[in-house]
PDB file of N, CA and C in Angstrom:
ATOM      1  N   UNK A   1      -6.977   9.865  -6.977  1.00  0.00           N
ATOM      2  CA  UNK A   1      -7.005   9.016  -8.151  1.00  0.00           C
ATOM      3  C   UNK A   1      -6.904   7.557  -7.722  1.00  0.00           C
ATOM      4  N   UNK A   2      -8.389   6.630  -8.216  1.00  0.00           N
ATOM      5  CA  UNK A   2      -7.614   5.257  -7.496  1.00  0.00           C
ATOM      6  C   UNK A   2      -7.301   4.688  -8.840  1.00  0.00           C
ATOM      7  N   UNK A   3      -6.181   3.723  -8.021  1.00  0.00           N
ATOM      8  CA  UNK A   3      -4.939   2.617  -8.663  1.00  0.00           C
ATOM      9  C   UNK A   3      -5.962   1.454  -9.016  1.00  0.00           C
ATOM     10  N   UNK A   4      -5.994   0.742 -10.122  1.00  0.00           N
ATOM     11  CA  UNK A   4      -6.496  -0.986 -10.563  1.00  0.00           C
ATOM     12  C   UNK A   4      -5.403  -1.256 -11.225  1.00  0.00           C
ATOM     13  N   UNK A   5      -4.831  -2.419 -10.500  1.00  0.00           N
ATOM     14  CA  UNK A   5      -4.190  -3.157 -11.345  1.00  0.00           C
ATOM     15  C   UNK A   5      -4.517  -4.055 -12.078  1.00  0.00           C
ATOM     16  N   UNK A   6      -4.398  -4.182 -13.084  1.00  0.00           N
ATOM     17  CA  UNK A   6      -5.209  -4.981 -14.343  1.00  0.00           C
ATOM     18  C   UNK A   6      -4.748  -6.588 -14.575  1.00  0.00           C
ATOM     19  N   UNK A   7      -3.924  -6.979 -13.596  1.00  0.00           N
ATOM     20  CA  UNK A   7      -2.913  -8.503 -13.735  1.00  0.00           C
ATOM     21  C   UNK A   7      -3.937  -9.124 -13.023  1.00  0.00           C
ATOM     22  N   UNK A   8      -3.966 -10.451 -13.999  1.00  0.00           N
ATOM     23  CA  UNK A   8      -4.545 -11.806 -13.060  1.00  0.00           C
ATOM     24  C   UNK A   8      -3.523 -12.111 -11.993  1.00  0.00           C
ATOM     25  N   UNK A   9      -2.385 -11.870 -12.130  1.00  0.00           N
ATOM     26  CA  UNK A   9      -1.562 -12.426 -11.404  1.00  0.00           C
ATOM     27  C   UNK A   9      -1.551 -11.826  -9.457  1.00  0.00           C
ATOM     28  N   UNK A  10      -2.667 -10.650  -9.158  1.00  0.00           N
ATOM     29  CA  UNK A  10      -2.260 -10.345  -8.121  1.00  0.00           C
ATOM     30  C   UNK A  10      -2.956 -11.460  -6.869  1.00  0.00           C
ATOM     31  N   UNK A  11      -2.425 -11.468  -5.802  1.00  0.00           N
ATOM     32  CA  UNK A  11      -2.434 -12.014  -5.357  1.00  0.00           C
ATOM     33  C   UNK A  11      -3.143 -10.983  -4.111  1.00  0.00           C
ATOM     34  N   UNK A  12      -4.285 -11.653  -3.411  1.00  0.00           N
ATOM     35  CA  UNK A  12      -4.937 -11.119  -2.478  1.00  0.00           C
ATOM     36  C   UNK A  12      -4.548 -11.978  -0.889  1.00  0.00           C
ATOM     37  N   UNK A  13      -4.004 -10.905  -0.140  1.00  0.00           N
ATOM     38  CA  UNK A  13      -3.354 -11.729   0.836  1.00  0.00           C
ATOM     39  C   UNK A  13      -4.292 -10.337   2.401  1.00  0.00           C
ATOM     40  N   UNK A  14      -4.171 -11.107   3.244  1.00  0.00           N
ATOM     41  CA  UNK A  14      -4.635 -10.492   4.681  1.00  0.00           C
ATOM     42  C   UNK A  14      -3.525  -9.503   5.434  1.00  0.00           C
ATOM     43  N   UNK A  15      -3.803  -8.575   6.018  1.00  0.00           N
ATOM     44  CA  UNK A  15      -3.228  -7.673   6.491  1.00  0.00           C
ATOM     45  C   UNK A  15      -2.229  -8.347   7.832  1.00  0.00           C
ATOM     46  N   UNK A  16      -2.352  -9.148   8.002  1.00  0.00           N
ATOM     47  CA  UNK A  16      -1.502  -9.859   8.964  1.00  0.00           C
ATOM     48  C   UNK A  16      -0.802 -10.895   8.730  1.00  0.00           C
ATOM     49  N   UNK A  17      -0.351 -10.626   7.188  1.00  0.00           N
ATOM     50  CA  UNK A  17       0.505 -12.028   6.557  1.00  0.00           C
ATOM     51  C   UNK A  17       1.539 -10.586   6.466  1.00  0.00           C
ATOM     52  N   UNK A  18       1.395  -9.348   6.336  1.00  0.00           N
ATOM     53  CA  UNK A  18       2.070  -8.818   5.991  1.00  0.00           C
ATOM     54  C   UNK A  18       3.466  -8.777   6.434  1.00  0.00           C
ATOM     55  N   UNK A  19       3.714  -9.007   7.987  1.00  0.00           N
ATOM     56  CA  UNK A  19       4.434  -9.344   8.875  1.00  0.00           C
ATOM     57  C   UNK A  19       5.526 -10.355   8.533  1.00  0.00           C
ATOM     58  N   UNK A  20       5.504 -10.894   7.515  1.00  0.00           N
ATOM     59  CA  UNK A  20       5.797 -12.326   7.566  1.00  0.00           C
ATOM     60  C   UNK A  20       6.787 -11.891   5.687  1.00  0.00           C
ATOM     61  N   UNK A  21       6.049 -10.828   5.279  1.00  0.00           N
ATOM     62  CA  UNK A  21       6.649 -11.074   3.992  1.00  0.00           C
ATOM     63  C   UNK A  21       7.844 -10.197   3.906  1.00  0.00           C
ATOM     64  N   UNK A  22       8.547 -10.030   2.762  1.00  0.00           N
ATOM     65  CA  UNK A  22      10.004  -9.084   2.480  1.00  0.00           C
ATOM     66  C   UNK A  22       9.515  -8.487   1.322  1.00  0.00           C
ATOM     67  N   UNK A  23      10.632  -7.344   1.501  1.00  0.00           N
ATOM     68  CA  UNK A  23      10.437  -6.123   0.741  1.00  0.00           C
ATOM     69  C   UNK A  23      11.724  -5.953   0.421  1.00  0.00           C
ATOM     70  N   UNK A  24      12.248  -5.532  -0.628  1.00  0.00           N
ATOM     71  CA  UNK A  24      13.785  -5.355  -1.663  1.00  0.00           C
ATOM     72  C   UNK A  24      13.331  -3.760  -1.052  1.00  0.00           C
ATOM     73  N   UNK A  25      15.311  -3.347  -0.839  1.00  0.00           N
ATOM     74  CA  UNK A  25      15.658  -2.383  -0.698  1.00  0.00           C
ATOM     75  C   UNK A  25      14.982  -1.234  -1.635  1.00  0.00           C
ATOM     76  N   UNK A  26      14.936  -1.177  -3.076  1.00  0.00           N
ATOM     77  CA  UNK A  26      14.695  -0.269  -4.134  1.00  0.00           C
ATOM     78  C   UNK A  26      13.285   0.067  -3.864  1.00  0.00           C
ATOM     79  N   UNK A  27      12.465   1.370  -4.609  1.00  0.00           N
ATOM     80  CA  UNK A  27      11.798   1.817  -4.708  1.00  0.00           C
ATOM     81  C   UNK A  27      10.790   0.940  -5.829  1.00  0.00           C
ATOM     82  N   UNK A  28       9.915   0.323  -5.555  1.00  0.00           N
ATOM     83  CA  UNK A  28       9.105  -0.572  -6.800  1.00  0.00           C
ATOM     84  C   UNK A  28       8.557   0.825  -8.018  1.00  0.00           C
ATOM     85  N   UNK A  29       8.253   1.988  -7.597  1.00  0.00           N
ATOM     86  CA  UNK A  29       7.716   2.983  -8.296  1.00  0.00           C
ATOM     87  C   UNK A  29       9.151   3.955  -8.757  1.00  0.00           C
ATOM     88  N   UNK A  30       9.473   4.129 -10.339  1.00  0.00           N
ATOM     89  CA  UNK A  30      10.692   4.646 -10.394  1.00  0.00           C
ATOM     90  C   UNK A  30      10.837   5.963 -10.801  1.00  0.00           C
ATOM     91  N   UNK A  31       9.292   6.733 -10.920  1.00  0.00           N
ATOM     92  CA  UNK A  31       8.883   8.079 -11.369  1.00  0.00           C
ATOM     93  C   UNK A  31       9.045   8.873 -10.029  1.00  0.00           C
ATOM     94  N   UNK A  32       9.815  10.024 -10.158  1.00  0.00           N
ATOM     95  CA  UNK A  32       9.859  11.069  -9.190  1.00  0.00           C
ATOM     96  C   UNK A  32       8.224  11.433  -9.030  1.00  0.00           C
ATOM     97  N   UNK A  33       7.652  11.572 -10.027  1.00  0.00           N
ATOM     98  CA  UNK A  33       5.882  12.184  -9.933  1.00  0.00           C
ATOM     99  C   UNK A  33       5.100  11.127  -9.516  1.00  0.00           C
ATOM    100  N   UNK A  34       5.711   9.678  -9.836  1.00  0.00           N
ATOM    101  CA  UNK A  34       4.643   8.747  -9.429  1.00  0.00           C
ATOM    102  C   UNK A  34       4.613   8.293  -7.916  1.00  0.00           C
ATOM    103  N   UNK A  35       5.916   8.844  -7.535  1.00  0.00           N
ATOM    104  CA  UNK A  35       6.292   8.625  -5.815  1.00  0.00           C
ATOM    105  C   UNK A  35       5.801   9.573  -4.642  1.00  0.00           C
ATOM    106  N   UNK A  36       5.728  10.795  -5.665  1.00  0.00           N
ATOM    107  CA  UNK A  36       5.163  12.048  -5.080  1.00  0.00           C
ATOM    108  C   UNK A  36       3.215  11.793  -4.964  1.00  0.00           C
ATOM    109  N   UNK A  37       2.849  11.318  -6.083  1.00  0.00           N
ATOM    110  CA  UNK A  37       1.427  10.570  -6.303  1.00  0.00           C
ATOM    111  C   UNK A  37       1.270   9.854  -4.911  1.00  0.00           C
ATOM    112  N   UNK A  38       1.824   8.713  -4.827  1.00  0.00           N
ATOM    113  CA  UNK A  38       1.975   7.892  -3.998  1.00  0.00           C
ATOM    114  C   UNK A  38       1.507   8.422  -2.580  1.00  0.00           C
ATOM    115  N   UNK A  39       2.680   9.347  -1.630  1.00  0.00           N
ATOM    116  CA  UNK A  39       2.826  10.098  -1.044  1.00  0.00           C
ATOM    117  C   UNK A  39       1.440  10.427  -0.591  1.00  0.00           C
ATOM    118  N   UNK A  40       1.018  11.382  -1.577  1.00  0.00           N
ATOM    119  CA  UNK A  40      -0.678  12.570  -1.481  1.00  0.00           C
ATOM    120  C   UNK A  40      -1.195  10.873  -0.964  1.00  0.00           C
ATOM    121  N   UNK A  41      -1.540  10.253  -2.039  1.00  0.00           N
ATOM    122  CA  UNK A  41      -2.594   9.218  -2.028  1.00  0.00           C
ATOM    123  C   UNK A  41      -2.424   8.371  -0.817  1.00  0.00           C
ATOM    124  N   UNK A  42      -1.441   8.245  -0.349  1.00  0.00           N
ATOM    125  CA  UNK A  42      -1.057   7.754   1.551  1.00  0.00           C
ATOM    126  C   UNK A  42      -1.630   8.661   2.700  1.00  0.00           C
ATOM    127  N   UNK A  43      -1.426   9.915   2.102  1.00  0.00           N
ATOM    128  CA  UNK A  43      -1.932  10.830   3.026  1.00  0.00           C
ATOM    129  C   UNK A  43      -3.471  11.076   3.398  1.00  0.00           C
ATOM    130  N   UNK A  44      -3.996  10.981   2.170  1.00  0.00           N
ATOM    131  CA  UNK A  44      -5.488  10.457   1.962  1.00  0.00           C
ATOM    132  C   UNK A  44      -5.884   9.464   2.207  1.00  0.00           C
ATOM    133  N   UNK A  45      -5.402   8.370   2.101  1.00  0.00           N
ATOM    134  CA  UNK A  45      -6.121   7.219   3.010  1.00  0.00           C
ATOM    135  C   UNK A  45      -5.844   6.778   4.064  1.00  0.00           C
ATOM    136  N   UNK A  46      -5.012   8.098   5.167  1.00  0.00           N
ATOM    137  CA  UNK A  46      -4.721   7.969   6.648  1.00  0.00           C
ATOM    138  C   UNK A  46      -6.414   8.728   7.144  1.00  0.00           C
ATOM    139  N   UNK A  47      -6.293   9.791   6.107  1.00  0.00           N
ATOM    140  CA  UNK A  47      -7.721  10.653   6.492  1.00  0.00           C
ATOM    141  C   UNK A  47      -8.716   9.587   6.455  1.00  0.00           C
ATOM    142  N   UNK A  48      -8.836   9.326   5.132  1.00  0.00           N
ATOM    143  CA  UNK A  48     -10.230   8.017   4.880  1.00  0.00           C
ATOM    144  C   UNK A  48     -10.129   6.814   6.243  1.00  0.00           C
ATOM    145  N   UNK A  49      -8.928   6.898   6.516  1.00  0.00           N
ATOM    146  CA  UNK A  49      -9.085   5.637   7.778  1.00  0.00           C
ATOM    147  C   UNK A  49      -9.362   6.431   9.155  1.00  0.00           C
ATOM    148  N   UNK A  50      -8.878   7.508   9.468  1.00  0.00           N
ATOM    149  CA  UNK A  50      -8.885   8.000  10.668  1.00  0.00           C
ATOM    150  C   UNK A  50     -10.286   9.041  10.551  1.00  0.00           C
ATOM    151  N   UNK A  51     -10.432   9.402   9.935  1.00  0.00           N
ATOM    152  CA  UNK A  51     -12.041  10.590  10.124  1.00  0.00           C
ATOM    153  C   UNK A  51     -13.030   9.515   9.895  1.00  0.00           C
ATOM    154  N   UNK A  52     -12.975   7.783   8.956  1.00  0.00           N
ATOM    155  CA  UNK A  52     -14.301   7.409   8.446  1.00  0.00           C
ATOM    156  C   UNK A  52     -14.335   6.006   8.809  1.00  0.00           C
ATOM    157  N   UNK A  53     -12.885   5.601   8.911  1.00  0.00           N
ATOM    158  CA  UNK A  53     -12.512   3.960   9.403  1.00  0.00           C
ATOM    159  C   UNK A  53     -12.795   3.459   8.137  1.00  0.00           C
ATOM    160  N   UNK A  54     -12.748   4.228   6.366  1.00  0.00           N
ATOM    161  CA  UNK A  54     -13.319   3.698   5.566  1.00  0.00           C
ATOM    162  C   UNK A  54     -11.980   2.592   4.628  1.00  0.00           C
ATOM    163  N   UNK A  55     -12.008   1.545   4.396  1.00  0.00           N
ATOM    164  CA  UNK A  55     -10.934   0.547   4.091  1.00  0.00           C
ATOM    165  C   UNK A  55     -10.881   0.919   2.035  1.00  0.00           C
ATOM    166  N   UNK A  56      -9.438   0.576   2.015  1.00  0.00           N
ATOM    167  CA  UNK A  56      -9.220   0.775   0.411  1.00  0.00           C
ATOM    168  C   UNK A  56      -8.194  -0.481  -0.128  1.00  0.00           C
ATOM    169  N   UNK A  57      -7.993  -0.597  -1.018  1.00  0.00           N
ATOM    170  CA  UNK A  57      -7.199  -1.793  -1.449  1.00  0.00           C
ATOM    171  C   UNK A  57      -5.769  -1.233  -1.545  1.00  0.00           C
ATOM    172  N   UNK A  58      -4.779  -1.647  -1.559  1.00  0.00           N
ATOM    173  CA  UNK A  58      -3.518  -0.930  -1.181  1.00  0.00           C
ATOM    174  C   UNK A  58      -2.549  -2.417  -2.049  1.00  0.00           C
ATOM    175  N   UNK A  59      -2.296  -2.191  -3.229  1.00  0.00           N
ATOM    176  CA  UNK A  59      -1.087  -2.846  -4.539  1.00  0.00           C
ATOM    177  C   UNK A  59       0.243  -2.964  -4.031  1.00  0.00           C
ATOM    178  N   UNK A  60       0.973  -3.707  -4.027  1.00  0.00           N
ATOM    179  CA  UNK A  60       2.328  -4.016  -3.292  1.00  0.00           C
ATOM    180  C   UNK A  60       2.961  -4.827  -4.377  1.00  0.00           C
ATOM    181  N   UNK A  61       4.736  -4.970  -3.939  1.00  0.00           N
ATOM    182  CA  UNK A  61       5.032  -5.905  -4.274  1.00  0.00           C
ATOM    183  C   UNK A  61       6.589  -6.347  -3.471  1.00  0.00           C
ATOM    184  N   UNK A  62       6.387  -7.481  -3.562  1.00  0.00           N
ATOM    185  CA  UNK A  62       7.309  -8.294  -2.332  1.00  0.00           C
ATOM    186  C   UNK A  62       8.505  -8.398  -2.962  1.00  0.00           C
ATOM    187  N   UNK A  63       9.852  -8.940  -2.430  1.00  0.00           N
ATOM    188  CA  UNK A  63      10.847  -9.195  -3.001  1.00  0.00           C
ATOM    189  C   UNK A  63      11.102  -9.923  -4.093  1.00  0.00           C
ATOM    190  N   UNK A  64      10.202 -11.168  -3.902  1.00  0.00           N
ATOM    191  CA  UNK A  64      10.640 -11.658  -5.327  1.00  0.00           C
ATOM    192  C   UNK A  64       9.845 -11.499  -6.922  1.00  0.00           C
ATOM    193  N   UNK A  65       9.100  -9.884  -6.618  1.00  0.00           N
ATOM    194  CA  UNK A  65       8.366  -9.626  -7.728  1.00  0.00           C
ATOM    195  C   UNK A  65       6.938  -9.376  -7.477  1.00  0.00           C
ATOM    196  N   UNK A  66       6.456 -10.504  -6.350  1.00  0.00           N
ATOM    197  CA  UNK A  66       5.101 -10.406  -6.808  1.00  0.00           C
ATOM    198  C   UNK A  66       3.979  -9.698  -6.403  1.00  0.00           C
ATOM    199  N   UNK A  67       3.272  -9.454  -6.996  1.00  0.00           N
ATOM    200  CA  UNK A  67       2.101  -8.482  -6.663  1.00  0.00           C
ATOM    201  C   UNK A  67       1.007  -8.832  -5.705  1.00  0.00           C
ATOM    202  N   UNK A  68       0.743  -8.317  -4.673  1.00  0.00           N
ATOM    203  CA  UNK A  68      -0.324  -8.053  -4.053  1.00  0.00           C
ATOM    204  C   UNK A  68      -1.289  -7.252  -3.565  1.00  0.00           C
ATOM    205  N   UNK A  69      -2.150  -7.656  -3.326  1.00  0.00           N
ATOM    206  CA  UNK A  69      -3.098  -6.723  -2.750  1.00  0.00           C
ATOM    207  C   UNK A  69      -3.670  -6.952  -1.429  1.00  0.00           C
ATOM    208  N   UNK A  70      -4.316  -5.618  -0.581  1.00  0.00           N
ATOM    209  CA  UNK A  70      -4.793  -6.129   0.652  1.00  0.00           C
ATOM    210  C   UNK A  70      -5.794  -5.030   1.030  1.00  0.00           C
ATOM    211  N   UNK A  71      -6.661  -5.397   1.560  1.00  0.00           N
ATOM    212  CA  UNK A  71      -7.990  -4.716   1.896  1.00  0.00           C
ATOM    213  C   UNK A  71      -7.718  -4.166   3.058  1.00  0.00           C
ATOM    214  N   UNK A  72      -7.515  -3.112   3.555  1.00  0.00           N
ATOM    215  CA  UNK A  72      -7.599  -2.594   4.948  1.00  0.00           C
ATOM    216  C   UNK A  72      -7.720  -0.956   5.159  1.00  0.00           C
ATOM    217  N   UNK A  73      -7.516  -0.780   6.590  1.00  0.00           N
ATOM    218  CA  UNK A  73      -7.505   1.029   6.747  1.00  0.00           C
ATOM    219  C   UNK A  73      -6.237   1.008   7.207  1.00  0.00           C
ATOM    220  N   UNK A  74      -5.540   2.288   6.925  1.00  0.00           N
ATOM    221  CA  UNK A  74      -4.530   2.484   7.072  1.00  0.00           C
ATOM    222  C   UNK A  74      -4.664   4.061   8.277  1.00  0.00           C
ATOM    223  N   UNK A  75      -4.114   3.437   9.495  1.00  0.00           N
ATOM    224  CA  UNK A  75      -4.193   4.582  10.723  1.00  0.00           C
ATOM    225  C   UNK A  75      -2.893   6.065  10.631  1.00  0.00           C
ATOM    226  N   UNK A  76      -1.968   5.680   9.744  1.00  0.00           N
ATOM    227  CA  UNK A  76      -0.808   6.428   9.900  1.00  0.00           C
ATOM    228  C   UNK A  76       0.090   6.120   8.607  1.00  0.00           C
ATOM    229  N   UNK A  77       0.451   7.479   7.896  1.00  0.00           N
ATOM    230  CA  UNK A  77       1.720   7.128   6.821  1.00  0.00           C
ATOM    231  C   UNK A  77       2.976   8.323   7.150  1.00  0.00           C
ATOM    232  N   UNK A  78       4.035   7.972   7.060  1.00  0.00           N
ATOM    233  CA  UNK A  78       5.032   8.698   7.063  1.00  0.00           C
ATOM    234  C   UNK A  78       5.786   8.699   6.050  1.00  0.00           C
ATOM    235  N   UNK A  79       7.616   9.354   5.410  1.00  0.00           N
ATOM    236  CA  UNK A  79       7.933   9.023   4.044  1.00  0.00           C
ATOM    237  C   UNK A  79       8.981   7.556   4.280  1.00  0.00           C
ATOM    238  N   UNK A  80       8.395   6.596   5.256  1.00  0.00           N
ATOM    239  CA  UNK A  80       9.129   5.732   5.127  1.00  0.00           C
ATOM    240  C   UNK A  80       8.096   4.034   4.926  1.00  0.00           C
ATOM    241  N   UNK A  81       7.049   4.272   5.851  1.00  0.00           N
ATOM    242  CA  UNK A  81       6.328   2.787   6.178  1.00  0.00           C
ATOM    243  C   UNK A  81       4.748   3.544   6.488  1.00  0.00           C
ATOM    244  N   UNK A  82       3.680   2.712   5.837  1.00  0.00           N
ATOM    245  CA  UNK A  82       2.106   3.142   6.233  1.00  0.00           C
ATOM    246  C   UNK A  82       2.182   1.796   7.557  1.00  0.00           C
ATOM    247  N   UNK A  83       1.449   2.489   8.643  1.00  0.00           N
ATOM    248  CA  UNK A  83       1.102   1.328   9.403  1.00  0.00           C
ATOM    249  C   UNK A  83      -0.873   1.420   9.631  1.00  0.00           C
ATOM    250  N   UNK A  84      -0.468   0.177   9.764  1.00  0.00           N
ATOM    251  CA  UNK A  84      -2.063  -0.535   9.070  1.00  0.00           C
ATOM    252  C   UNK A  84      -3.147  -0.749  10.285  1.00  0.00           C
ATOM    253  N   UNK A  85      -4.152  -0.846   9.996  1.00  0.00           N
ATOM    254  CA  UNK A  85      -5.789  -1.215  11.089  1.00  0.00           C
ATOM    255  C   UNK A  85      -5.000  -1.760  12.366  1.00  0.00           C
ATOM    256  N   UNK A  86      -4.259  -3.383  11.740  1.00  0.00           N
ATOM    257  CA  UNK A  86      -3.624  -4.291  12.808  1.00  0.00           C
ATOM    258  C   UNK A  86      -2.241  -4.518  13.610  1.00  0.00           C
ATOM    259  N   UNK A  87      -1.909  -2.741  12.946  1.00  0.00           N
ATOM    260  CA  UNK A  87      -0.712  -2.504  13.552  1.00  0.00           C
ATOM    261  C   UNK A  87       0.696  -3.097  12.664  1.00  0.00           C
ATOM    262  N   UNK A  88      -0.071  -3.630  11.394  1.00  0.00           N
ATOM    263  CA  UNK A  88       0.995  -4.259  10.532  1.00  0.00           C
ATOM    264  C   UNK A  88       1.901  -2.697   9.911  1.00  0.00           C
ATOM    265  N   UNK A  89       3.066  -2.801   9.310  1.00  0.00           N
ATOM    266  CA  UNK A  89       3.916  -1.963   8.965  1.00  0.00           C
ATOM    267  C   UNK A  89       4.155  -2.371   7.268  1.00  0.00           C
ATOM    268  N   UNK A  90       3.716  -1.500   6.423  1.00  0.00           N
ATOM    269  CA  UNK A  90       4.104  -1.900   5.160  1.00  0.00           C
ATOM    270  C   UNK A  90       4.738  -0.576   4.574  1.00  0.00           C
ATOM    271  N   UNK A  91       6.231  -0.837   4.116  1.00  0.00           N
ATOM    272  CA  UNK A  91       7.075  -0.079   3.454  1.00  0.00           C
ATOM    273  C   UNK A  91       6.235   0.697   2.357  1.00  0.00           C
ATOM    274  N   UNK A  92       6.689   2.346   2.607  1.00  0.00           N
ATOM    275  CA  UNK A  92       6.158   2.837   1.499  1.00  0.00           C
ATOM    276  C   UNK A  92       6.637   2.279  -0.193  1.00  0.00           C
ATOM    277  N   UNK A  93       7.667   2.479  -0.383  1.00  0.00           N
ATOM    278  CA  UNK A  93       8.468   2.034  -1.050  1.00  0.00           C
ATOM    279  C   UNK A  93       8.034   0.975  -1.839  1.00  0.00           C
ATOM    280  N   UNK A  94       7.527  -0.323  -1.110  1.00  0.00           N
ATOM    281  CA  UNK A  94       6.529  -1.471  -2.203  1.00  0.00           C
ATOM    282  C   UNK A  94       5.722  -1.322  -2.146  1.00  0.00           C
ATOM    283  N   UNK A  95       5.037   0.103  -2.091  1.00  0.00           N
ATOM    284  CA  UNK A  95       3.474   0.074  -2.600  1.00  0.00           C
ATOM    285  C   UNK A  95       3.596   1.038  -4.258  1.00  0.00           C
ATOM    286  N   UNK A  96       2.321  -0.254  -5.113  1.00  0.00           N
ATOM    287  CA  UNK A  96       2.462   0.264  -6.345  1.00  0.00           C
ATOM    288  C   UNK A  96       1.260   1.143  -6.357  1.00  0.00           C
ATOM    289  N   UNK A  97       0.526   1.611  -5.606  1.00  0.00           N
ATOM    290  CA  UNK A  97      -0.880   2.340  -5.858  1.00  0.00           C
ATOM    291  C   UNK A  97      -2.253   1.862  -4.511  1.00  0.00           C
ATOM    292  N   UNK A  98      -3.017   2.745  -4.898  1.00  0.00           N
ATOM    293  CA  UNK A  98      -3.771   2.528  -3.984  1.00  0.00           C
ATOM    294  C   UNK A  98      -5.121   2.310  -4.613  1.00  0.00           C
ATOM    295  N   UNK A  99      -6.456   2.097  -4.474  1.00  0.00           N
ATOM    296  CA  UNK A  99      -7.890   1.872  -4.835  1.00  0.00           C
ATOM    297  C   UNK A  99      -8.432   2.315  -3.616  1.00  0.00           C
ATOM    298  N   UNK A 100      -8.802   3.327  -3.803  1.00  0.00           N
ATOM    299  CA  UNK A 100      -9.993   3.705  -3.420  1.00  0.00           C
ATOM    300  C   UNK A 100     -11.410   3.663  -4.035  1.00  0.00           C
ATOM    301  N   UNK A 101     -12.562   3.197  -2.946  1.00  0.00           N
ATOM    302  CA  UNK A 101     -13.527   3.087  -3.397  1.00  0.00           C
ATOM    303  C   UNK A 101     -14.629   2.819  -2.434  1.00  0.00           C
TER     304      UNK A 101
END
């Protein structure tokens, strides 16, 4: 199932700023089913990156709220952090969804 977030407000940032930003302790997603969603849909775009090298948009959000987005493949997810094309590390936890496409 892919994720669109519908806010003007997101913010499109590069896979190697990721490094640089913070992430709040809490879970941004507060549904037991929507975390479990999450999860599958991580697991699927380790496949889409590793069998096709094919890139998806991946929804976040940083400590002080705000939303982003970032274009990349994702080589590896576990139930803690997806790590990314450039070796960047982004907490499962602030991701609000994924786009595939």
């Amino acid at each position: 199932m892919s994720f669109t977030y519908s806010a003007d407000t997101v913010e499109i940032v590069e896979k190697e700023e990721i490094a640089e930003m913070n992430f709040g302790p809490a879970d941004v997603l507060l549904n037991e089913a929507d975390r479990q969603r999450r999860r599958a849909d991580a697991d699927r775009a380790v496949t889409l990156g590793n069998a096709y090298h094919g890139k998806l948009d991946i929804y976040f959000q940083t400590t002080d709220g705000a939303t982003k987005r970032v274009a990349t493949t994702i080589w590896a997810a576990d139930a803690e952090h997806l790590t990314l094309k450039s070796g960047a590390s982004l907490p499962l936890r602030a991701v609000l969804g994924f786009d595939f496409y």
